[in-house]
Protein backbone atom coordinates (compact mmCIF):
# COMPACT_ATOMS: atom_id res chain seq x y z
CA UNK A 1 -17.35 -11.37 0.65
CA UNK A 2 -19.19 -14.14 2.90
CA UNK A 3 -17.48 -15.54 5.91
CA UNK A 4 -15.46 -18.21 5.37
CA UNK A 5 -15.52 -17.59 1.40
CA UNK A 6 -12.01 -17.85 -0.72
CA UNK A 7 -10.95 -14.89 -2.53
CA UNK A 8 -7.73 -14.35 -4.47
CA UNK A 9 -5.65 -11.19 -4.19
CA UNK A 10 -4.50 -11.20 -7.88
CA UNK A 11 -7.89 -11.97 -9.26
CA UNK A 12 -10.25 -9.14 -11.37
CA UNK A 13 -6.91 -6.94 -12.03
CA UNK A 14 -7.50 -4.64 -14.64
CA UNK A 15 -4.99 -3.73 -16.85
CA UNK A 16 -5.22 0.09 -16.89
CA UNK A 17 -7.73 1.76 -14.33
CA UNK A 18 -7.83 5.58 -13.77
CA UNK A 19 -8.42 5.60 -10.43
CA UNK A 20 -6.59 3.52 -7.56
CA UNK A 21 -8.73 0.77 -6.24
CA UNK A 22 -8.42 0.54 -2.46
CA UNK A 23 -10.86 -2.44 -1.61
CA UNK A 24 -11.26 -3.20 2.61
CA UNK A 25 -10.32 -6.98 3.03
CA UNK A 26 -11.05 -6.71 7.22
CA UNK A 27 -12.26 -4.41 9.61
CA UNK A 28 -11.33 -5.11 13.64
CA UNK A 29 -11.29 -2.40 15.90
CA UNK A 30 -8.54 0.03 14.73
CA UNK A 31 -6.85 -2.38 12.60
CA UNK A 32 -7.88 -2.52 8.91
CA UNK A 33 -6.28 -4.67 6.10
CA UNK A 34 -6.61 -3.51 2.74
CA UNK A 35 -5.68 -4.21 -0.86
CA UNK A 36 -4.84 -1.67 -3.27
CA UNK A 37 -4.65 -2.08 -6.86
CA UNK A 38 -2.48 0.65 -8.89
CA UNK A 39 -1.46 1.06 -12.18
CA UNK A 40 0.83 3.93 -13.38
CA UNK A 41 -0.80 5.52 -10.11
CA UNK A 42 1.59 8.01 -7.70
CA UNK A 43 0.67 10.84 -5.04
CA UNK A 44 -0.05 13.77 -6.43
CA UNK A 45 2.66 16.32 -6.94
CA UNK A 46 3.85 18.32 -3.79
CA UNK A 47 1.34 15.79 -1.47
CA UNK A 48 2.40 13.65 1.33
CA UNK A 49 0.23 11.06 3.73
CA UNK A 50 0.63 11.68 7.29
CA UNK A 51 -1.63 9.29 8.93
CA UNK A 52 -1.84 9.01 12.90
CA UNK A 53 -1.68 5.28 12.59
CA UNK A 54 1.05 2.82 11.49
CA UNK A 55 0.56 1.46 8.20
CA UNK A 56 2.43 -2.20 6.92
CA UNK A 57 2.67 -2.77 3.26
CA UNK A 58 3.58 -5.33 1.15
CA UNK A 59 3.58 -5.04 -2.52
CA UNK A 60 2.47 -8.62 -4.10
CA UNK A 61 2.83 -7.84 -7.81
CA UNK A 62 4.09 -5.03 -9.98
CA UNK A 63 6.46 -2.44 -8.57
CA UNK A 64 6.23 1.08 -6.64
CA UNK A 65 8.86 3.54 -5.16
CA UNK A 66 8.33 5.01 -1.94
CA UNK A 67 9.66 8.37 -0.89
CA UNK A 68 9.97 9.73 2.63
CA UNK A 69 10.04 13.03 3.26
CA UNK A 70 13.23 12.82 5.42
CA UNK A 71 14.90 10.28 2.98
CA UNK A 72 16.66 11.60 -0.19
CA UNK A 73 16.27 8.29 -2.23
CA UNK A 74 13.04 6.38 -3.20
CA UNK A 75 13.05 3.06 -1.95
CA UNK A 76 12.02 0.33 -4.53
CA UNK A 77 9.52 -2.18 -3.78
CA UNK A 78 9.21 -5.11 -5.68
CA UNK A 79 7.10 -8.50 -4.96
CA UNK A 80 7.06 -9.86 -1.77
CA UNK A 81 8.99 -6.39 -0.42
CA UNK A 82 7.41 -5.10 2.58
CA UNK A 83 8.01 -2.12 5.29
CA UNK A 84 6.46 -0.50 8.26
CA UNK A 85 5.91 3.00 8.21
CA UNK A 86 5.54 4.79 11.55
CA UNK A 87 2.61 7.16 12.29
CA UNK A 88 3.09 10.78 11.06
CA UNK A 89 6.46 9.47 8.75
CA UNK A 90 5.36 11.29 5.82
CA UNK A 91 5.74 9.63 2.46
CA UNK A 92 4.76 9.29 -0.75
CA UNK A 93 4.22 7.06 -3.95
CA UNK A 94 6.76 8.43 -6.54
CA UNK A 95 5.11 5.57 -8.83
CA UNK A 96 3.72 2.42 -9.46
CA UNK A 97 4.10 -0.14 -12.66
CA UNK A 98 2.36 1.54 -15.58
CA UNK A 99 2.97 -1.68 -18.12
CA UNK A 100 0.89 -3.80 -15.31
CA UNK A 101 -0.76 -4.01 -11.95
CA UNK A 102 0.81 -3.22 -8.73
CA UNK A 103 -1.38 -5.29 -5.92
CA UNK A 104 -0.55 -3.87 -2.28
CA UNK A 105 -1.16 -5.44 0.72
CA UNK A 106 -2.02 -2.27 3.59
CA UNK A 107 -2.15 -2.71 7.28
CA UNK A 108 -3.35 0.00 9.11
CA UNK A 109 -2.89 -0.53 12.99
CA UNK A 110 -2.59 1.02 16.41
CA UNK A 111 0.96 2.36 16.93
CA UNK A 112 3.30 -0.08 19.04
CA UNK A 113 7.06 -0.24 18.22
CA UNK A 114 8.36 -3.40 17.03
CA UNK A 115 9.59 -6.02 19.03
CA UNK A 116 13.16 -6.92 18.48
């Protein structure tokens, strides 16, 4: 994408794809923004992500449930839903829409605890 070009997050979804998409949106420093595009996608069985950075995701269409390892229920995230997950909070996609798209927005940045 050029500088200063318009781009849509919802456009060129695919309706079944058998691999994740994770496309880079930004790049600055430490802090990367990202979309993902799933579709019937989850973390494979008996994996978790541990990542040493803090990662902020909103899901913009479709649906996904999000399991942390310390957590007994999946939370359910539906459009416009959004969380921060720590560094090292280990997680995992349980699943994602199969019948359509699920469009994520990802934040990956430098650990600093929210302000409240």
């Amino acid at each position: 994408m050029t500088q200063n070009a318009i781009a849509n997050l919802l456009a060129d979804l695919p309706e079944q794809i058998p691999e994740e998409r994770f496309e880079t949106l930004l790049r600055f420093g430490e802090v990367k923004l990202e979309r993902i595009v799933s579709t019937g996608h989850c973390t494979a069985p008996g994996d978790w992500y541990d990542q040493p950075q803090a990662e902020w995701v909103l899901v913009i269409k479709g649906r996904a449930g999000l399991l942390f390892e310390d957590e007994a229920d999946t939370r359910i995230l539906e459009p416009g839903d959004h969380l921060l997950i720590p560094p090292h909070a280990r997680h995992r996609v349980e699943w994602t829409s199969a019948d359509e798209p699920t469009v994520w927005l990802a934040l990956h940045l430098p650990w600093q605890a929210p302000e409240r």
